[in-house]
Protein backbone atom coordinates (compact mmCIF):
# COMPACT_ATOMS: atom_id res chain seq x y z
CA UNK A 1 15.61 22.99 30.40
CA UNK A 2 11.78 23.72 29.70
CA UNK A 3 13.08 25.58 26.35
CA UNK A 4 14.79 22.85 25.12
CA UNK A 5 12.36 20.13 25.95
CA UNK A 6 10.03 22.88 24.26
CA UNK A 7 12.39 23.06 20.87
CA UNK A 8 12.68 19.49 20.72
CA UNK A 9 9.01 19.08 20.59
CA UNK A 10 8.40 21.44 17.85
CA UNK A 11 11.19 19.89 16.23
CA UNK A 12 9.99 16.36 16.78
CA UNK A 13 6.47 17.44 15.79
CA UNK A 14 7.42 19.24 12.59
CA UNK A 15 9.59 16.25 11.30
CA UNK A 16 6.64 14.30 12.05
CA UNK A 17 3.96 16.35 10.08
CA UNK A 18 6.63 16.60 7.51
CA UNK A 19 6.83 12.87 7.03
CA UNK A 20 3.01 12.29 7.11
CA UNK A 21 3.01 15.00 3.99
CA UNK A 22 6.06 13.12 2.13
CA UNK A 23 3.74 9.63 2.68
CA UNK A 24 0.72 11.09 1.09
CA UNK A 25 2.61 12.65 -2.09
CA UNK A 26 4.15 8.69 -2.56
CA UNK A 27 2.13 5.96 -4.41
CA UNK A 28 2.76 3.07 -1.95
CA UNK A 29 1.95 0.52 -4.65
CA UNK A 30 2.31 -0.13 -8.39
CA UNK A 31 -1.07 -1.18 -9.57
CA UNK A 32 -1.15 -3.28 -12.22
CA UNK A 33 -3.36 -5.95 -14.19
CA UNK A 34 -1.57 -9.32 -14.53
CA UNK A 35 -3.01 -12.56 -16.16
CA UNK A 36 -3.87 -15.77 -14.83
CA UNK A 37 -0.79 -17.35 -16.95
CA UNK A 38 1.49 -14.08 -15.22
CA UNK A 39 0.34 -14.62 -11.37
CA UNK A 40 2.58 -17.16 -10.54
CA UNK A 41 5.78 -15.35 -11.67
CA UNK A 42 4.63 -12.24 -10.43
CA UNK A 43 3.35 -13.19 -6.92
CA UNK A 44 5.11 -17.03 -6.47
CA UNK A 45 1.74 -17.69 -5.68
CA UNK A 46 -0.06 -21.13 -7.63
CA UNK A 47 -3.76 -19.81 -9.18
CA UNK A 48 -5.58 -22.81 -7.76
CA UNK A 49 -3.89 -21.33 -4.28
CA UNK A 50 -5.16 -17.83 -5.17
CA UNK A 51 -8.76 -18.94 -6.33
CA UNK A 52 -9.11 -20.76 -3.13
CA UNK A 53 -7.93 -18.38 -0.79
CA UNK A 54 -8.30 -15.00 -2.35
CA UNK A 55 -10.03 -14.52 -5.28
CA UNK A 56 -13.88 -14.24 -3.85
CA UNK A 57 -13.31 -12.71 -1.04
CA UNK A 58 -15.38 -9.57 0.11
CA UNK A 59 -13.35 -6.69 -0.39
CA UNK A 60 -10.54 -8.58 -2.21
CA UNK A 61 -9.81 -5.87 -5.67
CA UNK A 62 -11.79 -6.96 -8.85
CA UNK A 63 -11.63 -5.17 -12.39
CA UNK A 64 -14.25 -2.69 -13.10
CA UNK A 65 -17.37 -4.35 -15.78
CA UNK A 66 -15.22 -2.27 -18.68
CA UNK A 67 -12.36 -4.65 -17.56
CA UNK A 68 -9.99 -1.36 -16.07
């Protein structure tokens, strides 16, 4: 029974560490730029609604000064 419960561990472990490498070869997330006249369509979200909420908030993502 030990050798089993043993197996299944490495087993469980190695599937585990396996996964964890898969995640960090994936982008998670499409970046992209999108206009002002784009958000909307693109998020269902109204600008005023974004400005208000979002836009100047510490840490929220803001183009670099050469606009990248």
């Amino acid at each position: 029974m030990d050798s089993l419960i043993s197996a299944l561990s490495k087993l469980f472990t190695q599937a585990y560490e396996q996964g964890v490498a898969d995640g960090r070869n994936q982008q998670a997330v499409d970046h992209k730029m999108i206009g002002r006249k784009d958000f909307y369509s693109e998020f269902g979200i109204k600008v005023d609604t974004f400005d208000k909420h979002y836009r100047d908030k510490e840490g929220f993502p803001k183009p670099e000064e050469d606009g990248k």
